[in-house]
C-alpha atoms as a PDB file:
ATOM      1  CA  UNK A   1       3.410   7.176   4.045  1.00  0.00           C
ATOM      2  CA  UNK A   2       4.436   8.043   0.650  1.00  0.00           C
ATOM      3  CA  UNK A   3       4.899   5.301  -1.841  1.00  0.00           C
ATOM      4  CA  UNK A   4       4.544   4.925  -5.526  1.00  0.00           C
ATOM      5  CA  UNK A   5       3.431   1.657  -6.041  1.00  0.00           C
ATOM      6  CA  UNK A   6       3.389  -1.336  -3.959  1.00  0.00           C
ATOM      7  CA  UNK A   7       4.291  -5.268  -4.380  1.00  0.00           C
ATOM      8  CA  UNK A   8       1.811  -8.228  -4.437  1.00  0.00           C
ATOM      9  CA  UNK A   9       2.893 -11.775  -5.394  1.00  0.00           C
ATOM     10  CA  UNK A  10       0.165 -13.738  -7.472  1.00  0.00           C
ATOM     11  CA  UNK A  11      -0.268 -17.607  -7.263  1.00  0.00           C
ATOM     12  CA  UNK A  12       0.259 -19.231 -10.725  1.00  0.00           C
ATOM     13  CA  UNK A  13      -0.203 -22.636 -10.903  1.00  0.00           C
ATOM     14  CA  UNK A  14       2.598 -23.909  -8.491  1.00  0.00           C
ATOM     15  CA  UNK A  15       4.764 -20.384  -9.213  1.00  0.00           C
ATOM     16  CA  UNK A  16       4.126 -17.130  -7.992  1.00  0.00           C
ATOM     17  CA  UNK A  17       4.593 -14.301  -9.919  1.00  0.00           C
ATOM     18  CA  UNK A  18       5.170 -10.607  -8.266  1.00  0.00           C
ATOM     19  CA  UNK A  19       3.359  -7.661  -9.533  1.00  0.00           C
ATOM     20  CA  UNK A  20       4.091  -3.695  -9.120  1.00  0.00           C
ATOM     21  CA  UNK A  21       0.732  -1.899  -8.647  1.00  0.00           C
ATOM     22  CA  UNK A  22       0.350   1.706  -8.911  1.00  0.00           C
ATOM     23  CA  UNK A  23      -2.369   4.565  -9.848  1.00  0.00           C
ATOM     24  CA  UNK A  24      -3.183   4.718 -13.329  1.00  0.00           C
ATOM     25  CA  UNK A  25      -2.902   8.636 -13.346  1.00  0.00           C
ATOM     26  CA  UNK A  26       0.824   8.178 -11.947  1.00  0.00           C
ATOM     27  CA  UNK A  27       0.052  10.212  -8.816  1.00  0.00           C
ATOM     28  CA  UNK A  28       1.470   9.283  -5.548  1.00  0.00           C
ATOM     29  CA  UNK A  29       0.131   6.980  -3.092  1.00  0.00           C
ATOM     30  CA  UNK A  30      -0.799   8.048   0.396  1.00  0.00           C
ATOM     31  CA  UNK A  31      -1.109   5.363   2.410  1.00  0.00           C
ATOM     32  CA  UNK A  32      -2.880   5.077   5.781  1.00  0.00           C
ATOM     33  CA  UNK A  33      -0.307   3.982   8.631  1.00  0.00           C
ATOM     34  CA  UNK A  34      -0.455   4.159  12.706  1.00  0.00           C
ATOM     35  CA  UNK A  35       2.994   4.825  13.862  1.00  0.00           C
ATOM     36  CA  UNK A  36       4.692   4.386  17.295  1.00  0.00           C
ATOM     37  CA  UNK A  37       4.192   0.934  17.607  1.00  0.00           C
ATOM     38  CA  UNK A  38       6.107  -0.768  20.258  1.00  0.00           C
ATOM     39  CA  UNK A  39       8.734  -3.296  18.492  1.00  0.00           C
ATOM     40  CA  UNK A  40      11.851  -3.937  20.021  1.00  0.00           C
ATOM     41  CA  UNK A  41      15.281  -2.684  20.600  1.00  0.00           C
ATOM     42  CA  UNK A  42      16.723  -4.017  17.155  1.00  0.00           C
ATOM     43  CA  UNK A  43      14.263  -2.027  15.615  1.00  0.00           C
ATOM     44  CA  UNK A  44      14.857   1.363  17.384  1.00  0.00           C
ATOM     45  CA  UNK A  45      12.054   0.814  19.758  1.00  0.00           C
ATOM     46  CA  UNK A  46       9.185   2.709  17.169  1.00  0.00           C
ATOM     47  CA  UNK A  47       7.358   1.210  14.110  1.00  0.00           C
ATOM     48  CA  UNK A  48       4.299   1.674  11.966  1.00  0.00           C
ATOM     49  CA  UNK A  49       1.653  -0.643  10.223  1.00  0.00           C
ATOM     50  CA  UNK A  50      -0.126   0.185   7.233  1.00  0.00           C
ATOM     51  CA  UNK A  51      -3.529  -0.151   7.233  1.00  0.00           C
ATOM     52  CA  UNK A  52      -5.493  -2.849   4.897  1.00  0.00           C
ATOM     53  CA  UNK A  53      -8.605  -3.223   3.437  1.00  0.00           C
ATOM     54  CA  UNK A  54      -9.987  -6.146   1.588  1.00  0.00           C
ATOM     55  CA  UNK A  55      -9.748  -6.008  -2.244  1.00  0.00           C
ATOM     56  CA  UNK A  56     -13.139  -7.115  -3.195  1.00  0.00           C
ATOM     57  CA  UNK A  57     -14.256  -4.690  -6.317  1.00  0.00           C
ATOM     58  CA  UNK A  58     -11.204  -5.010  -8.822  1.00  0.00           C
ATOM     59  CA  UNK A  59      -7.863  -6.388  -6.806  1.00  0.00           C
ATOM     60  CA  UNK A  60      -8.372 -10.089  -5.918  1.00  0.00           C
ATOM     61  CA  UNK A  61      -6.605 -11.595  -9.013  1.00  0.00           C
ATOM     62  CA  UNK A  62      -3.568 -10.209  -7.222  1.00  0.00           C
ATOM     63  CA  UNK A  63      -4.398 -10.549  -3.970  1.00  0.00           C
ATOM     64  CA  UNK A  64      -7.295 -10.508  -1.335  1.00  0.00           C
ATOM     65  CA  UNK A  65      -6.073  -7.446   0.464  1.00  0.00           C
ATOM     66  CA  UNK A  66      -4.372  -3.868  -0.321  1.00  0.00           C
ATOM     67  CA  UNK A  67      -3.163  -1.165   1.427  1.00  0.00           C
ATOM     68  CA  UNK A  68      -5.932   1.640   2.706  1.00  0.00           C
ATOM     69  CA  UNK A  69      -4.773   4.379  -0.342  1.00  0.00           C
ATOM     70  CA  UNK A  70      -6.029   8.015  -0.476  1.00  0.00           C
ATOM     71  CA  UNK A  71      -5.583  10.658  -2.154  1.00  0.00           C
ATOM     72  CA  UNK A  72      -3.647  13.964  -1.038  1.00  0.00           C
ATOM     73  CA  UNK A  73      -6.414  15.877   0.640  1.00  0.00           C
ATOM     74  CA  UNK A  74      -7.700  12.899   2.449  1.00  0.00           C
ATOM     75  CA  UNK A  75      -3.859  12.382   3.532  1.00  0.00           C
ATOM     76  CA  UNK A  76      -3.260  15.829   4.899  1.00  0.00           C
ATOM     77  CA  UNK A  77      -6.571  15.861   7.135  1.00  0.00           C
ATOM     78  CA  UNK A  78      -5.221  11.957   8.412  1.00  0.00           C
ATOM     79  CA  UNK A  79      -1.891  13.396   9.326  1.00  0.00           C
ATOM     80  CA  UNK A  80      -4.179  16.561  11.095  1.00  0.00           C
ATOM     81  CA  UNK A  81      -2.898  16.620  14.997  1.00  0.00           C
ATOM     82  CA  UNK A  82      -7.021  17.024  15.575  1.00  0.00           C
ATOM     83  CA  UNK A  83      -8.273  14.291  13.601  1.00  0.00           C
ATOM     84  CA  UNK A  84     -10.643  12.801  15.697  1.00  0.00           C
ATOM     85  CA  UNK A  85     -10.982   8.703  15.870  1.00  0.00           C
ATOM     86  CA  UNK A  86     -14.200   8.853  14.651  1.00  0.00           C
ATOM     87  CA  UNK A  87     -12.895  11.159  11.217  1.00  0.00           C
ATOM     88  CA  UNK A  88      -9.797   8.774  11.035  1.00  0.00           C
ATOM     89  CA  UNK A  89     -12.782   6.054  10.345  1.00  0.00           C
ATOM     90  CA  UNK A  90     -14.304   8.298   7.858  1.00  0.00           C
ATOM     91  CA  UNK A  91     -11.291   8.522   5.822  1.00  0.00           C
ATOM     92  CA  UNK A  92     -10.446   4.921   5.817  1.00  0.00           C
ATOM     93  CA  UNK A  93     -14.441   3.980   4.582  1.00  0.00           C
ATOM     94  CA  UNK A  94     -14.659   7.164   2.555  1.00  0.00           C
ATOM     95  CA  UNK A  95     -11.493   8.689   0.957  1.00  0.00           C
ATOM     96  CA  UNK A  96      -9.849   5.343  -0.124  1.00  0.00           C
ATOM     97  CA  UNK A  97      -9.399   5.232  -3.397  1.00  0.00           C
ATOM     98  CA  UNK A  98     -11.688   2.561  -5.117  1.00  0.00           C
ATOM     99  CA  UNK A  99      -9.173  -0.776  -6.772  1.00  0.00           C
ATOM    100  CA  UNK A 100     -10.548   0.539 -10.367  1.00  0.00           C
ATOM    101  CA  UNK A 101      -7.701   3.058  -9.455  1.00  0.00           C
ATOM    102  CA  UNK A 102      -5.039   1.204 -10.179  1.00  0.00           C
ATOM    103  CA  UNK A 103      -3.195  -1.021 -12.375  1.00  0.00           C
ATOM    104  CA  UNK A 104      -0.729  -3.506 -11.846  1.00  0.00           C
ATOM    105  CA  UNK A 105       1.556  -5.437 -14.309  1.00  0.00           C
ATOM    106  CA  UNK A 106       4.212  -8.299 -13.253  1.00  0.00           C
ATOM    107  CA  UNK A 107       8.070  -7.504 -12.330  1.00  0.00           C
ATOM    108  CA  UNK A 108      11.261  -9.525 -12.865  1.00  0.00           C
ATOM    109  CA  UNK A 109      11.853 -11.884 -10.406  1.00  0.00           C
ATOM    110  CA  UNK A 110      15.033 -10.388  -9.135  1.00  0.00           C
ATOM    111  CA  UNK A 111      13.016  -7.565  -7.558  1.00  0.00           C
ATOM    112  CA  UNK A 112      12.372  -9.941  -4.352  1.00  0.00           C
ATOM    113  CA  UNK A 113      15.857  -9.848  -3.584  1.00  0.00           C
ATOM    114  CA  UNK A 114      17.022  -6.753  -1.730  1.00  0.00           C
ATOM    115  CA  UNK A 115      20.425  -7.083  -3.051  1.00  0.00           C
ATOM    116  CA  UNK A 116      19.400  -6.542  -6.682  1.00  0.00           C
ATOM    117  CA  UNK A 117      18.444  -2.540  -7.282  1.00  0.00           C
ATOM    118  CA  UNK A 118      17.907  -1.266 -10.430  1.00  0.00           C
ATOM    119  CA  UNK A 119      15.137   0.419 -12.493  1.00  0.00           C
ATOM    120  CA  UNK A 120      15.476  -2.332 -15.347  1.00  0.00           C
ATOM    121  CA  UNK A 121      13.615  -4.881 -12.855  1.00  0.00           C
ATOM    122  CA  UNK A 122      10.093  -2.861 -12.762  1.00  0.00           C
END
């Protein structure tokens, strides 16, 4: 999956606050996902889940966990139709790009609503 950034909410005292993270170069995020999960009819039968890894070296003042991110190459041999399991591990332990990464600043709070969609709220 393709994604620019991605959304964490940090605690605050009693408030949370939510954060956009990103890549400080700007590049796009690959994330690792499994697909074809079985959900049910309301969701047209197929899913996916993106994969997570703890965020132990740079991330936890956000959040304890982040989505597995590589980088292009690492992507392209993941979406590979021979990928073997034990090469799908190797990407996740080795071609995930390290939490010092990325960067992360807070977003208005309107961004949790789905009805609100502008560019003004990142």
């Amino acid at each position: 999956m393709h994604a620019d950034g991605w959304y964490e909410w940090k605690k605050a005292g009693s408030r949370k606050q939510l954060h956009f993270i990103y890549r400080k170069d700007s590049r796009p995020l690959f994330m690792a996902a499994l697909g074809h999960a079985p959900f049910d009819a309301d969701h047209g039968g197929e899913g996916f889940f993106i994969l997570t890894s703890a965020s132990n070296k740079g991330l936890p003042d956000v959040h304890e966990r982040r989505p597995v991110v590589a980088d292009a190459d690492a992507a392209l041999e993941w979406l590979h139709p021979g990928t073997s399991t034990g090469n799908e591990e190797h990407i996740i332990a080795g071609a995930a790009l390290p939490e010092t990464a990325f960067i992360w600043h807070p977003v208005a709070a309107g961004i949790g609503n789905p009805r609100n969609e502008c560019d003004q709220l990142i």
